[in-house]
N, C-alpha and C. Protein backbone atom coordinates (compact mmCIF):
# COMPACT_ATOMS: atom_id res chain seq x y z
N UNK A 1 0.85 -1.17 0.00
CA UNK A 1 0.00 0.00 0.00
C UNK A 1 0.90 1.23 0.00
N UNK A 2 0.87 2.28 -1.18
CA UNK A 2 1.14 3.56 -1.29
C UNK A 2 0.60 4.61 -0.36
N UNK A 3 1.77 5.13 0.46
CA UNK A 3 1.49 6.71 1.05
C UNK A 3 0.50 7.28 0.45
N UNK A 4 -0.58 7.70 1.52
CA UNK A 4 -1.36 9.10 0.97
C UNK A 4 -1.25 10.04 1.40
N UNK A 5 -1.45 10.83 0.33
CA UNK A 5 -1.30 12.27 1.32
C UNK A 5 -2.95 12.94 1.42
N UNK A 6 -2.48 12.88 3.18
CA UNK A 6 -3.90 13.20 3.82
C UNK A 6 -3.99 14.59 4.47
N UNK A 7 -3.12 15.65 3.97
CA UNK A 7 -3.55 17.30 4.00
C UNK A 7 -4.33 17.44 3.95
N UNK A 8 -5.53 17.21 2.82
CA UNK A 8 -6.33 17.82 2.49
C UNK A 8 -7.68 17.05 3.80
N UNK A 9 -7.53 16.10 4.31
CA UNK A 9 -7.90 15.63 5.53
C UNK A 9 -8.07 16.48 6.97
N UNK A 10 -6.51 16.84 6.84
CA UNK A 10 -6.44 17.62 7.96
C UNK A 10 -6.74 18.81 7.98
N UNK A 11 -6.86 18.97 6.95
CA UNK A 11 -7.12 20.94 6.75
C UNK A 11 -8.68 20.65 7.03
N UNK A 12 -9.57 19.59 6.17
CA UNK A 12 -11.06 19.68 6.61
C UNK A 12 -11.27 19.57 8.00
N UNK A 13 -10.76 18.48 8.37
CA UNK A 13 -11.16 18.42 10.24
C UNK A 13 -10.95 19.96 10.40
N UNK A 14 -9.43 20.38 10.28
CA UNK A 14 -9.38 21.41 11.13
C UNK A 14 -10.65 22.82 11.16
N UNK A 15 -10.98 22.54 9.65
CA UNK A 15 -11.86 23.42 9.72
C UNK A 15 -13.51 23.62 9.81
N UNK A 16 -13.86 22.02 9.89
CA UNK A 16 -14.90 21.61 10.46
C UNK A 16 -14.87 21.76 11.98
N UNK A 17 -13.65 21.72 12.97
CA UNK A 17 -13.82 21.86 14.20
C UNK A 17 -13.96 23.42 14.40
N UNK A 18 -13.33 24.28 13.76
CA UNK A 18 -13.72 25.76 13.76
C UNK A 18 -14.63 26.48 13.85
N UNK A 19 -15.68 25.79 12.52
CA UNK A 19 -16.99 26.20 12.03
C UNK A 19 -17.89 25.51 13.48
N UNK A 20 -17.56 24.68 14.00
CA UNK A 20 -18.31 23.66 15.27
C UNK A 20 -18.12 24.65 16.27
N UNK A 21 -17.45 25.30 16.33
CA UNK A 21 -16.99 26.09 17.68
C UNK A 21 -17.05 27.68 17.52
N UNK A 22 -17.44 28.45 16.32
CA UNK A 22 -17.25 29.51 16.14
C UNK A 22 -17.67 30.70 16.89
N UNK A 23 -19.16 29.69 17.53
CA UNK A 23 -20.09 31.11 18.31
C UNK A 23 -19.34 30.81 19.53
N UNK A 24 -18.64 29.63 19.88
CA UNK A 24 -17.84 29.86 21.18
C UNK A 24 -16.58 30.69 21.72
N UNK A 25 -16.17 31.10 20.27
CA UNK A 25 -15.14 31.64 20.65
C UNK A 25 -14.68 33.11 21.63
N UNK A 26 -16.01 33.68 21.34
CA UNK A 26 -15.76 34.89 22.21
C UNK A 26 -16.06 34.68 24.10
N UNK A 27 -16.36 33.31 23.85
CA UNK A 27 -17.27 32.53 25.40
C UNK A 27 -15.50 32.83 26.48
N UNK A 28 -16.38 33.45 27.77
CA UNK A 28 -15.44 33.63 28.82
C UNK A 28 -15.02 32.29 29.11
N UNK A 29 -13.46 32.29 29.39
CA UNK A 29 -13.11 30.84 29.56
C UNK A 29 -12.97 29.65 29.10
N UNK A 30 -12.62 30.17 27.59
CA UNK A 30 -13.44 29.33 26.74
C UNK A 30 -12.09 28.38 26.69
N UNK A 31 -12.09 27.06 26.22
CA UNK A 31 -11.19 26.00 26.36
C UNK A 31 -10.26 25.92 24.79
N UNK A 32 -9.40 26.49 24.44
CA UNK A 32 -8.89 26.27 23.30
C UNK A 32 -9.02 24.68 22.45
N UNK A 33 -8.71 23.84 23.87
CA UNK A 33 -8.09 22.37 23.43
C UNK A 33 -9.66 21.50 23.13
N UNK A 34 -10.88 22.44 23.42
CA UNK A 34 -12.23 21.46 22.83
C UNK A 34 -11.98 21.59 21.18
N UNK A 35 -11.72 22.25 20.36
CA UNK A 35 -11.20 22.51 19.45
C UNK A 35 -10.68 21.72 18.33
N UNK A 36 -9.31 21.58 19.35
CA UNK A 36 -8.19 20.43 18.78
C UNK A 36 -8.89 19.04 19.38
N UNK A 37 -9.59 19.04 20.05
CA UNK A 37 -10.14 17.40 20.47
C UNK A 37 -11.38 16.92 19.18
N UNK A 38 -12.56 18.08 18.90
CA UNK A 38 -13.25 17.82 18.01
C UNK A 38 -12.50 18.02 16.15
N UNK A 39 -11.18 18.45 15.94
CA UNK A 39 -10.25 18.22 15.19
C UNK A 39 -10.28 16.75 14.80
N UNK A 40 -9.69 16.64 16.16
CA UNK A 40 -9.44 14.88 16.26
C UNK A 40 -10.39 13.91 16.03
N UNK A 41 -11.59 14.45 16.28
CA UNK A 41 -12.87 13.25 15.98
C UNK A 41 -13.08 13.05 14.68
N UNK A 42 -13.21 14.91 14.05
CA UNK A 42 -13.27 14.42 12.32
C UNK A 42 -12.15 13.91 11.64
N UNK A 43 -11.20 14.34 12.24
CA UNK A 43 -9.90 13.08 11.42
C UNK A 43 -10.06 11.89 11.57
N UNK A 44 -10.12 11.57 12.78
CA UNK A 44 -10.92 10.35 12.49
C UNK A 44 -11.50 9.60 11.94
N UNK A 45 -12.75 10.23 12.05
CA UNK A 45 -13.91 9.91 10.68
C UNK A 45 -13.69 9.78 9.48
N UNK A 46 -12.43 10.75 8.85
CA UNK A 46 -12.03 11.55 7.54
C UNK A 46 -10.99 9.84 7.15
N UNK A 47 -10.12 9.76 7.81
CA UNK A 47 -9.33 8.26 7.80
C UNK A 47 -8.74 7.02 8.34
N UNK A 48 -10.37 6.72 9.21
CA UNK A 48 -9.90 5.51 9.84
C UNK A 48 -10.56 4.53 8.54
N UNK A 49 -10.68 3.32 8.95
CA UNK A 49 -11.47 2.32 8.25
C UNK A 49 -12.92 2.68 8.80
N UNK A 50 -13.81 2.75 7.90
CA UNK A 50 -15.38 2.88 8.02
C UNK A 50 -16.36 1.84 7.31
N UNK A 51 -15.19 0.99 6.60
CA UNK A 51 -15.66 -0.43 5.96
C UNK A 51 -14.88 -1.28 5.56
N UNK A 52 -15.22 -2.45 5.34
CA UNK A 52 -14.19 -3.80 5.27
C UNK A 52 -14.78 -4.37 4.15
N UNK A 53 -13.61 -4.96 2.69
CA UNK A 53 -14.09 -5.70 1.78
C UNK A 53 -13.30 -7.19 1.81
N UNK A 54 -14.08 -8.15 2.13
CA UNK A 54 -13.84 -9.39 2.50
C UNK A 54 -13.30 -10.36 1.17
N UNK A 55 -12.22 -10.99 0.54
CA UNK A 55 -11.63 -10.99 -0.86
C UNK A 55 -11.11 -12.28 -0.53
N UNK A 56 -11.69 -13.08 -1.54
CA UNK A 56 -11.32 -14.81 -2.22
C UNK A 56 -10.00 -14.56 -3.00
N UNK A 57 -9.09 -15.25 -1.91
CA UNK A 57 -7.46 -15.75 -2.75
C UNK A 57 -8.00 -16.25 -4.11
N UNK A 58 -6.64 -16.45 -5.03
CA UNK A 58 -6.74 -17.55 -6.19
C UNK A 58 -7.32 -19.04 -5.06
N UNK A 59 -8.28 -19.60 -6.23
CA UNK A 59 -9.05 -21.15 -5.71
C UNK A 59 -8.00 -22.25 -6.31
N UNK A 60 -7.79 -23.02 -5.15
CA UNK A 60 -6.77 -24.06 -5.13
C UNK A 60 -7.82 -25.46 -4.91
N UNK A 61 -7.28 -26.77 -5.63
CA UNK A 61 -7.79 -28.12 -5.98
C UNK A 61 -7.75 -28.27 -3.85
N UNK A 62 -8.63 -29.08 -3.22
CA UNK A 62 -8.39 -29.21 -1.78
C UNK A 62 -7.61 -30.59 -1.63
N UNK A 63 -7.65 -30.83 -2.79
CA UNK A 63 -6.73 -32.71 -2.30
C UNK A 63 -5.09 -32.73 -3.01
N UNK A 64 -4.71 -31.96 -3.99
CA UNK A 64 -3.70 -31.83 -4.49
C UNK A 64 -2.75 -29.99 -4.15
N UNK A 65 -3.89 -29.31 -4.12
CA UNK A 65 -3.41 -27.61 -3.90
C UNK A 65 -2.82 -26.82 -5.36
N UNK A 66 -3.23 -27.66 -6.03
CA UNK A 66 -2.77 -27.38 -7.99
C UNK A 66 -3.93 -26.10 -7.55
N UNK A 67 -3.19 -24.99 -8.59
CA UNK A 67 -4.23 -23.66 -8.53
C UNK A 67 -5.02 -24.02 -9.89
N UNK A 68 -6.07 -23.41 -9.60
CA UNK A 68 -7.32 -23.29 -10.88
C UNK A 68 -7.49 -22.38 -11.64
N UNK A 69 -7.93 -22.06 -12.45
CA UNK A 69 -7.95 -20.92 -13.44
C UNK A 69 -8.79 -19.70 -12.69
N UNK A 70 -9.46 -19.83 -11.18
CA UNK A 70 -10.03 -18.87 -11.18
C UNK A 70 -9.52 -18.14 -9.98
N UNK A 71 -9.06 -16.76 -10.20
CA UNK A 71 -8.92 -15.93 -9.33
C UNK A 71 -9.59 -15.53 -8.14
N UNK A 72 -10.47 -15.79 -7.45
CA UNK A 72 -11.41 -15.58 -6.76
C UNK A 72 -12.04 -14.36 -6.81
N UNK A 73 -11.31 -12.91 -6.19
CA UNK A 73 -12.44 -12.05 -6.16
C UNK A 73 -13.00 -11.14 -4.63
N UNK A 74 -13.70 -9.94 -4.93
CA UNK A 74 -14.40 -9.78 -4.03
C UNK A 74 -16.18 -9.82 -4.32
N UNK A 75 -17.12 -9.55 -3.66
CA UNK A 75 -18.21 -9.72 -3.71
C UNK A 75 -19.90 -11.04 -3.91
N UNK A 76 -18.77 -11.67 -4.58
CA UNK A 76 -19.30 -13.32 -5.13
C UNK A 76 -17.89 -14.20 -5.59
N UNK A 77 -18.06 -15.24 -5.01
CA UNK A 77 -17.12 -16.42 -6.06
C UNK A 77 -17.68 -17.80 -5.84
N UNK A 78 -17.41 -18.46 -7.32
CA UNK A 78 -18.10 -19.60 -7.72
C UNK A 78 -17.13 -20.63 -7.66
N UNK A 79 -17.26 -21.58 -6.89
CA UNK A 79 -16.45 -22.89 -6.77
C UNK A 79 -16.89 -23.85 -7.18
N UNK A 80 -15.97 -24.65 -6.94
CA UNK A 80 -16.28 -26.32 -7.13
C UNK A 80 -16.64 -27.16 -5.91
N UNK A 81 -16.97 -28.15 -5.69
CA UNK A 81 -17.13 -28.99 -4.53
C UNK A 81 -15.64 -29.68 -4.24
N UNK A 82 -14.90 -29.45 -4.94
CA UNK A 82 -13.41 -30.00 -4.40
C UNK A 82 -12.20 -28.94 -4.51
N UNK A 83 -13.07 -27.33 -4.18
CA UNK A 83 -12.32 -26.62 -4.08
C UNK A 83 -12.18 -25.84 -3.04
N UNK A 84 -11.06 -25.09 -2.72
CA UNK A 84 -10.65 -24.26 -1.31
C UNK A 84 -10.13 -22.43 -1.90
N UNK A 85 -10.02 -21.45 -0.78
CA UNK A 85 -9.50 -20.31 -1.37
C UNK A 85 -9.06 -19.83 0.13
N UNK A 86 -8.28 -19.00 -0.20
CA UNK A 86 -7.63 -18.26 1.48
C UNK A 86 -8.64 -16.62 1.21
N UNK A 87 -9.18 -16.26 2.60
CA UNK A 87 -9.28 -15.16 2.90
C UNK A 87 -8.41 -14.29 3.22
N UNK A 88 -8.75 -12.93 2.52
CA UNK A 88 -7.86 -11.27 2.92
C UNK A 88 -9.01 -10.30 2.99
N UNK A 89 -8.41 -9.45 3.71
CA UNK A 89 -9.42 -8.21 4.04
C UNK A 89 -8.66 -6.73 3.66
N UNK A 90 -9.75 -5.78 3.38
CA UNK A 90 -8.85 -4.70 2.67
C UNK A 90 -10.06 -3.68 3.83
N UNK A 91 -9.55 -2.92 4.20
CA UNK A 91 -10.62 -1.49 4.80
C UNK A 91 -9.86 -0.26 4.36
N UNK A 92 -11.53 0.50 4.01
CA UNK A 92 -11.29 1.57 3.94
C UNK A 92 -11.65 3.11 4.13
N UNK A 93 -11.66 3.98 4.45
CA UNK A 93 -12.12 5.55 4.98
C UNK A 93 -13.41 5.89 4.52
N UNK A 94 -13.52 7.26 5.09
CA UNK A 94 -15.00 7.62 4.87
C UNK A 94 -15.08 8.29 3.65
N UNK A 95 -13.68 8.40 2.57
CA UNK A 95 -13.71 9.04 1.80
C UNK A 95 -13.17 7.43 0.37
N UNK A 96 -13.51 6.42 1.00
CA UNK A 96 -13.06 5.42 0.27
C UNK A 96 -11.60 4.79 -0.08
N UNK A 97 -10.90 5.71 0.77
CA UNK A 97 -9.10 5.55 0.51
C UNK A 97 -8.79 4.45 1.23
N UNK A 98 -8.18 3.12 0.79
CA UNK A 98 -7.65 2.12 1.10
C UNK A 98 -6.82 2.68 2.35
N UNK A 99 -7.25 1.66 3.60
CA UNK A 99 -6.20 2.39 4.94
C UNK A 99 -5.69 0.56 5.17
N UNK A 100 -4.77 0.76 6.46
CA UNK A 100 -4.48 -0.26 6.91
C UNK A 100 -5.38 -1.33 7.27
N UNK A 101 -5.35 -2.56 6.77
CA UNK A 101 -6.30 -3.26 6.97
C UNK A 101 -6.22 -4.27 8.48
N UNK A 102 -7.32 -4.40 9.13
CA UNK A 102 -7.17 -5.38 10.25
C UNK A 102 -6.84 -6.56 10.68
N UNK A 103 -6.12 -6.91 11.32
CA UNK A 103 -5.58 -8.47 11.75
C UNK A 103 -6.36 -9.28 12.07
N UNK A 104 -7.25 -8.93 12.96
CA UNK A 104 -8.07 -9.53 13.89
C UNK A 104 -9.85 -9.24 13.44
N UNK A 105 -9.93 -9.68 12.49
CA UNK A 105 -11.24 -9.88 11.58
C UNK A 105 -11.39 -11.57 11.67
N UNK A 106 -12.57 -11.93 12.32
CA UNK A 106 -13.30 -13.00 12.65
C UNK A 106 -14.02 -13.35 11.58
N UNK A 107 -14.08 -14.80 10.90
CA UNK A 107 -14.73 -14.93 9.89
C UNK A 107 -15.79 -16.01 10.29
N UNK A 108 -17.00 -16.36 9.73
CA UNK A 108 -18.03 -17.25 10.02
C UNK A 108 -18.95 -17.36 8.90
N UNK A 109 -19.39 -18.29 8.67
CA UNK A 109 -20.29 -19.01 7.24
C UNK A 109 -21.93 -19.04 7.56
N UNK A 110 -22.79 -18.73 6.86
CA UNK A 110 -23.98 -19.25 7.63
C UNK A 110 -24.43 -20.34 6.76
N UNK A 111 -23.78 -21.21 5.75
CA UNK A 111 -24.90 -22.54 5.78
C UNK A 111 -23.63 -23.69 5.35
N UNK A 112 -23.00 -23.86 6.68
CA UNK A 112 -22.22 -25.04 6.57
C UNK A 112 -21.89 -26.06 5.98
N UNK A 113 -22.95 -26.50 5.74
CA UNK A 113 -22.77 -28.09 4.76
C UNK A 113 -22.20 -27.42 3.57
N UNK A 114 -22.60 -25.82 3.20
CA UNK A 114 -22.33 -25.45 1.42
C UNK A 114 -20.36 -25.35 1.89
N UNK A 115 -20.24 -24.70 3.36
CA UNK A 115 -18.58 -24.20 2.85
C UNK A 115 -18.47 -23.64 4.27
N UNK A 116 -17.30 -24.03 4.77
CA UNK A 116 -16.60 -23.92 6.15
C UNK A 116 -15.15 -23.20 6.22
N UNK A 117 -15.37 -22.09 7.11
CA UNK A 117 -14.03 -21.86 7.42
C UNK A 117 -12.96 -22.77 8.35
N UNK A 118 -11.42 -22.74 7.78
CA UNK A 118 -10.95 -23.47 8.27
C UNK A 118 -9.26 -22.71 8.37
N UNK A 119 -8.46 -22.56 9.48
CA UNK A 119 -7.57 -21.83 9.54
C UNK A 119 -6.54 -22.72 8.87
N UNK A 120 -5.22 -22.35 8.52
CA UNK A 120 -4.25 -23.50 8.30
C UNK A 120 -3.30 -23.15 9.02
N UNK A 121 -2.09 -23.63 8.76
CA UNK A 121 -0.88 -24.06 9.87
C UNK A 121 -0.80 -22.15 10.69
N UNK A 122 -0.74 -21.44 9.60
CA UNK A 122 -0.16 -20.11 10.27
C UNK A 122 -1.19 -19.18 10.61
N UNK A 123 -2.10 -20.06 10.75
CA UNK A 123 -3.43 -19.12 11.39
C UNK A 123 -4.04 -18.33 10.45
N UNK A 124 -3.78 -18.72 8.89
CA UNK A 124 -5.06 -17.84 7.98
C UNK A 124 -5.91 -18.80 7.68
N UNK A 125 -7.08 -17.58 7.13
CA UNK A 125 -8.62 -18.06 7.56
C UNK A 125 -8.74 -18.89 5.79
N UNK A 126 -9.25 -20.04 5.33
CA UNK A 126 -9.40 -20.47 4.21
C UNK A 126 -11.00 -21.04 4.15
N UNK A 127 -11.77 -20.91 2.88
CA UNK A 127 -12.84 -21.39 2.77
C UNK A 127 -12.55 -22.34 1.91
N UNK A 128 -13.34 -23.40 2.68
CA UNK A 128 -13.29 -24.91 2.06
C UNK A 128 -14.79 -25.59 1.84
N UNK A 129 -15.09 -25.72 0.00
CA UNK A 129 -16.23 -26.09 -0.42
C UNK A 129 -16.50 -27.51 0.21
N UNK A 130 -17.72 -27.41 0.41
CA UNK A 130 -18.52 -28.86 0.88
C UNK A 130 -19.33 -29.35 0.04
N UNK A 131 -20.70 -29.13 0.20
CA UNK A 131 -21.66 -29.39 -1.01
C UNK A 131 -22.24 -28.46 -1.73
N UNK A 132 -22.78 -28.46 -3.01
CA UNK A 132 -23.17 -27.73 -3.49
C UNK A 132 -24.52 -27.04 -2.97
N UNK A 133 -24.50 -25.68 -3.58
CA UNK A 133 -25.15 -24.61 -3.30
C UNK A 133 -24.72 -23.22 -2.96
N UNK A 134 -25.51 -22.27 -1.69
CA UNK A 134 -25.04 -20.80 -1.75
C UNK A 134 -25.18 -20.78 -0.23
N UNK A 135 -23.98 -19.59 0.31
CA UNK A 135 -23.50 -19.40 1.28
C UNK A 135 -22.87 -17.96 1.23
N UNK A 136 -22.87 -17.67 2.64
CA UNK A 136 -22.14 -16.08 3.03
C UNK A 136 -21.55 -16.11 3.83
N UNK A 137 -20.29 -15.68 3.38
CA UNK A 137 -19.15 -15.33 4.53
C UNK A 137 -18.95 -14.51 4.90
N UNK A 138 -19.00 -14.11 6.43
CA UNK A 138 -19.32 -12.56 6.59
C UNK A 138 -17.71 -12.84 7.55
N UNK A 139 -16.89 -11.48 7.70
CA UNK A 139 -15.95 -11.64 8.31
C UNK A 139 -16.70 -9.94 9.35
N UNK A 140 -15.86 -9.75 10.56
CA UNK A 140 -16.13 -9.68 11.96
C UNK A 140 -15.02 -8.45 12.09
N UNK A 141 -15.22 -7.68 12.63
CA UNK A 141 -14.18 -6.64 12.75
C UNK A 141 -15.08 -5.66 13.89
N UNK A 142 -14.84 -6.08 15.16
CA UNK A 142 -15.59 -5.76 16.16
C UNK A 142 -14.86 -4.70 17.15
N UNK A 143 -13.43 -4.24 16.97
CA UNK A 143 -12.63 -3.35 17.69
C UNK A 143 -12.24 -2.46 16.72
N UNK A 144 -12.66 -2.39 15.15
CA UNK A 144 -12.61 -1.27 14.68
C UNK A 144 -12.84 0.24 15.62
N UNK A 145 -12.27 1.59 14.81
CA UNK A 145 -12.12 2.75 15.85
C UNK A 145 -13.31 3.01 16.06
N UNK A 146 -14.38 2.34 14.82
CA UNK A 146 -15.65 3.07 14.63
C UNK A 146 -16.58 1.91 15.11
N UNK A 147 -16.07 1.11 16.10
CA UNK A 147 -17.07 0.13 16.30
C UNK A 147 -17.05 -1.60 15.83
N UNK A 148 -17.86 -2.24 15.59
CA UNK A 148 -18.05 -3.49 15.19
C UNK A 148 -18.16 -3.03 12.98
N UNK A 149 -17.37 -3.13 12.31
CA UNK A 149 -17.63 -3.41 11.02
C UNK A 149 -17.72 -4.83 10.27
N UNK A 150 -19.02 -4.87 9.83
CA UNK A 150 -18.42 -6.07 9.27
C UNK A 150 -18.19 -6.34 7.21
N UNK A 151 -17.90 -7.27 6.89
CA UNK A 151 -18.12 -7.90 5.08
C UNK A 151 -18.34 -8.90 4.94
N UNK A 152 -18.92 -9.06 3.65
CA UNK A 152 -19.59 -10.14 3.28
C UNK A 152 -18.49 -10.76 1.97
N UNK A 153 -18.92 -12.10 1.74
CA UNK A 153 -18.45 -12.05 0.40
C UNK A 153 -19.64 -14.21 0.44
N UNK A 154 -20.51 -13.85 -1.10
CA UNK A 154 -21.42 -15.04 -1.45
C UNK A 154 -20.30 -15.49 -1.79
N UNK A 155 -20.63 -17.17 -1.79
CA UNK A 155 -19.58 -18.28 -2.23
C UNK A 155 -20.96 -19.27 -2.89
N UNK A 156 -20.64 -19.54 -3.60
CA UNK A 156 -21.77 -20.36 -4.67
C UNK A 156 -21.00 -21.81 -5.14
N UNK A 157 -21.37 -23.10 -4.59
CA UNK A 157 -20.45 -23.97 -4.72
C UNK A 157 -21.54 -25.27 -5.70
N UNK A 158 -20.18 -25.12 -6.43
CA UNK A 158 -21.18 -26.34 -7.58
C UNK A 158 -20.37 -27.68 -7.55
N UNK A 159 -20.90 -28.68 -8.30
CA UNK A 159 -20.25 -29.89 -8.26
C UNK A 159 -19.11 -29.77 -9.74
N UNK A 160 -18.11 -30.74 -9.02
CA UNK A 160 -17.07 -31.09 -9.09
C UNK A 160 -16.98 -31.89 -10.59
N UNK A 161 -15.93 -31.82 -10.97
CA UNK A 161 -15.74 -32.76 -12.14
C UNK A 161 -16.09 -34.56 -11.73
N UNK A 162 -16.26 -35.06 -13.22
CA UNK A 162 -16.83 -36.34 -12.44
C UNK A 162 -15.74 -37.69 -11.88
N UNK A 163 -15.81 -38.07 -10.87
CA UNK A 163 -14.30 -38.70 -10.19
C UNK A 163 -14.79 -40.29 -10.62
N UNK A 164 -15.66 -40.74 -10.82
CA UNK A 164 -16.13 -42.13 -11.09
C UNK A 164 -17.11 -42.32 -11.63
N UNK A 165 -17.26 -43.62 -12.13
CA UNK A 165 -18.68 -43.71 -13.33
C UNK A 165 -19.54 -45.00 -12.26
N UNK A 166 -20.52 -44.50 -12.40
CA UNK A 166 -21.42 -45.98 -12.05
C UNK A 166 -22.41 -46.63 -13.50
N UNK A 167 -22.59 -47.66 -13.45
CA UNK A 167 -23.49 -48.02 -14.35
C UNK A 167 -24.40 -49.03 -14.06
N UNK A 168 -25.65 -49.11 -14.34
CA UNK A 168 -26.78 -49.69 -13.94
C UNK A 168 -27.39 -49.94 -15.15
N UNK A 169 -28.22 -51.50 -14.77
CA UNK A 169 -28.37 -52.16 -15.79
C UNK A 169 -30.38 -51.18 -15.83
N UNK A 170 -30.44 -51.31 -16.75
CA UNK A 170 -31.99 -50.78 -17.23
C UNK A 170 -33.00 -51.67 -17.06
N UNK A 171 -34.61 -51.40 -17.22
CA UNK A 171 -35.32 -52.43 -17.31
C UNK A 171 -34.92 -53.50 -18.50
N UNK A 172 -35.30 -54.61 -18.17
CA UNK A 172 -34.92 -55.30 -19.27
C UNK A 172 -36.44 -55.76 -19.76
N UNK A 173 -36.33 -55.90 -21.58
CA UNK A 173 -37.63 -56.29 -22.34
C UNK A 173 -36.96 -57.00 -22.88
N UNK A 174 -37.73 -57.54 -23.67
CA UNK A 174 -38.06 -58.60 -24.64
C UNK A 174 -37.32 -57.79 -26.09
N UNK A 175 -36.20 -58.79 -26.88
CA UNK A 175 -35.40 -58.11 -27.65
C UNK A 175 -37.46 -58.17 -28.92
C-alpha cells in the first residue's frame, strides 16, 4: 500500500472543528483544546477504516493444492465442490481511501454443509467447499475505531468434475 497524502484531511477536520466552535469563541473561559479534540474526531472519521471488503485468494484443488484458473475475487465467487480459497481483508475511509487493513477480523459461514471456514498451519482463515449450493461469509471486525464493522463475500459452490462412473443395468424387455 502507497502513502497518501492526507492534507487535504487535515485541513477539513481542522476546519470543520472551527466552524463547530465559532459562536464559542468569544465565550469567557473558553477552552482552546475542545477545538483540537473535536479536530481529532473528524480526522478520524475523515481516515480511519469505516468499511471492510472481505476478498477470495486464487481457488486451489483441496486434495492436491494445484491452482485453478479462477482468481477468486471480491463480492461473489463460484467454486467447485473439491475446491478451497484463502481469505484477505482490505478497509477503507470515509472518503473510500484504502487504509491499513485489520488483523483480527473474525470470519463465520452461515450454511455449513455449502462451505466452512478453516484456519491452516499459520493461522489464515481459508474457505473450504462442501456441497453444493449458496452461502455467506461474513468476516467480523468488532474493535474497529468506529465500532463493530463487518463484510460479506457469497460463495456459490457447484459440483465437481466427475471422479467415477457408475453403471446400472436398465429395465430389461423382450429383444
Amino acid at each position: 500500500m502507497s502513502a497518501v497524502d492526507l492534507t487535504a484531511e487535515r485541513l477539513a477536520a481542522l476546519g470543520l472543528a472551527v466552524e463547530s466552535h465559532r459562536e464559542s469563541f468569544a465565550a469567557e473561559n473558553y477552552d482552546p483544546q475542545r477545538v483540537v479534540r473535536t479536530a481529532d474526531a473528524y480526522w478520524e472519521f475523515l481516515t480511519a477504516p469505516v468499511s471492510i471488503l472481505i476478498i477470495a485468494g486464487p481457488v486451489l484443488d483441496q486434495g492436491t493444492g494445484g491452482k485453478s484458473d479462477n482468481p477468486g475475487g471480491s463480492g461473489m465467487v463460484a467454486i467447485k465442490d473439491t475446491q478451497k480459497f484463502p481469505l484477505t481483508v482490505k478497509a477503507f475511509d470515509a472518503k473510500g481511501n484504502e487504509v491499513q487493513a485489520p488483523t483480527d477480523v473474525t470470519y463465520s459461514v452461515d450454511n455449513t454443509d455449502v462451505a466452512s471456514i478453516v484456519n491452516d498451519d499459520a493461522g489464515a482463515p481459508w474457505v473450504v467447499a462442501g456441497n453444493p449450493g449458496s452461502a455467506v461469509v461474513t468476516g467480523d471486525w468488532p474493535d474497529s475505531p468506529h465500532g463493530d464493522l463487518q463484510g460479506t463475500l457469497a460463495v456459490d459452490v457447484t459440483t465437481g468434475d466427475a471422479a467415477s462412473l457408475s453403471i446400472e443395468a436398465g429395465d430389461v424387455t423382450d429383444q
